[in-house]
Protein backbone atom coordinates (compact mmCIF):
# COMPACT_ATOMS: atom_id res chain seq x y z
CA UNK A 1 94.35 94.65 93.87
CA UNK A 2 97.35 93.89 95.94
CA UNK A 3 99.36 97.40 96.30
CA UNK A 4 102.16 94.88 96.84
CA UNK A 5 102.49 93.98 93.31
CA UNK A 6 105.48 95.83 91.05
CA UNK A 7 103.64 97.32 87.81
CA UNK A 8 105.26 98.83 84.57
CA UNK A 9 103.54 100.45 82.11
CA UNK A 10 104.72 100.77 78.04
CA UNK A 11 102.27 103.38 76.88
CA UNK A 12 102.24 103.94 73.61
CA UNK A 13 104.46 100.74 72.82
CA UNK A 14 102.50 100.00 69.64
CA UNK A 15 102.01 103.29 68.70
CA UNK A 16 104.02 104.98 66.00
CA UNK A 17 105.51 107.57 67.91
CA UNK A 18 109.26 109.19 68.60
CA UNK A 19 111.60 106.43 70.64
CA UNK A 20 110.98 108.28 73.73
CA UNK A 21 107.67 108.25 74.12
CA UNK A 22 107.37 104.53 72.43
CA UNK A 23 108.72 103.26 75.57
CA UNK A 24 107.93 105.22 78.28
CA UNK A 25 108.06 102.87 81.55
CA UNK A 26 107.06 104.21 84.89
CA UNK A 27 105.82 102.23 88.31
CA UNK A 28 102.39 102.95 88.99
CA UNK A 29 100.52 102.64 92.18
CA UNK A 30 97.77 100.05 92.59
CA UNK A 31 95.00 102.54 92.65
CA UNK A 32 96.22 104.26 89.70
CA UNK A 33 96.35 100.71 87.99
CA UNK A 34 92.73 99.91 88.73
CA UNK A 35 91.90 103.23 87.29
CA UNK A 36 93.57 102.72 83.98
CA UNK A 37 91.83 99.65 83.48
CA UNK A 38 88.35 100.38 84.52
CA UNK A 39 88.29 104.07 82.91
CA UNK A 40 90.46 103.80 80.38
CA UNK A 41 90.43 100.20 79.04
CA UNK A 42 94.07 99.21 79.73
CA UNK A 43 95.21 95.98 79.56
CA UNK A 44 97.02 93.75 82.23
CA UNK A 45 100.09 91.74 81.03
CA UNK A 46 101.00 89.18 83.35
CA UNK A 47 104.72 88.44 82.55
CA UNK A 48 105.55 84.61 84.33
CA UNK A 49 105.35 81.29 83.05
CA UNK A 50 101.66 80.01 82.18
CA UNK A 51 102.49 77.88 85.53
CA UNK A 52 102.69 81.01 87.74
CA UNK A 53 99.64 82.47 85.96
CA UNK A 54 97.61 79.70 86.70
CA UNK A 55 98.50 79.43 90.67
CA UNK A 56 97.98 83.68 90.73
CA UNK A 57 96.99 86.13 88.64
CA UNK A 58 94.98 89.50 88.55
CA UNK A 59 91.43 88.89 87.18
CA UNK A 60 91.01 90.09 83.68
CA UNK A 61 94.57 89.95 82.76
CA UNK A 62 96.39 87.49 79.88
CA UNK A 63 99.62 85.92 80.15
CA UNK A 64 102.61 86.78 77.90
CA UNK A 65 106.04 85.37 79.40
CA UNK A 66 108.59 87.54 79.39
CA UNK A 67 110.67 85.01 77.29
CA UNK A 68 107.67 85.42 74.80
CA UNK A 69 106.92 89.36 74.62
CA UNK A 70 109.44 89.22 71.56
CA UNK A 71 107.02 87.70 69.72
CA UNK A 72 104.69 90.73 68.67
CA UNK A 73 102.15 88.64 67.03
CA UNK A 74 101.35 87.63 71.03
CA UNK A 75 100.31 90.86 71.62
CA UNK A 76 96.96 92.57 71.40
CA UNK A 77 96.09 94.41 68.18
CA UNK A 78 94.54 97.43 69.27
CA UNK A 79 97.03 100.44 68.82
CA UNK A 80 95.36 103.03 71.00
CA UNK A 81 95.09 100.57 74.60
CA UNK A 82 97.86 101.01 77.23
CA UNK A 83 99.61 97.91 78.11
CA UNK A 84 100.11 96.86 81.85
CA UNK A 85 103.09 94.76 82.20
CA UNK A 86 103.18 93.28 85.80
CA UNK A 87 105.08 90.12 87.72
CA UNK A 88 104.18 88.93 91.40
CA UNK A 89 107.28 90.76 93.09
CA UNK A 90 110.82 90.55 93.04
CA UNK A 91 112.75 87.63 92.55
């Protein structure tokens, strides 16, 4: 995993929970990343166009455009996995 490549997590963003904690949003180090998702079963969010997901992407992501993550029926269904919202750097 690149440690080049900006990372956000929403923890808890599906989960009923007080509006603090619902969207909680913190940068997160690659290795810290790769732990999530191998140890914890997060799940990476890649947030460009389909086009930009196609040309680069992080294995074992999916691809929800930012214009799209409005649409909650897009999202997974499980209520107790972290999400991993990521882009390929700043624009």
């Amino acid at each position: 995993m690149d440690r080049g490549v900006p990372i956000l997590v929403l923890d808890g963003l599906l989960l009923p929970a007080p509006p603090a904690r619902a969207h909680q949003v913190r940068d997160l180090p690659a290795p810290d990343v790769r732990e999530m998702v191998e140890e914890d079963g997060a799940l990476l969010v890649h947030v460009l166009s389909r086009i930009e997901f196609d040309i680069q992407h992080i294995p074992g992501s999916i691809n929800i455009p930012v214009t799209a993550l409005a649409d909650r029926d897009l999202l997974p269904r499980e209520k107790d996995r972290s999400l991993i919202f990521y882009c390929m750097g700043v624009r």
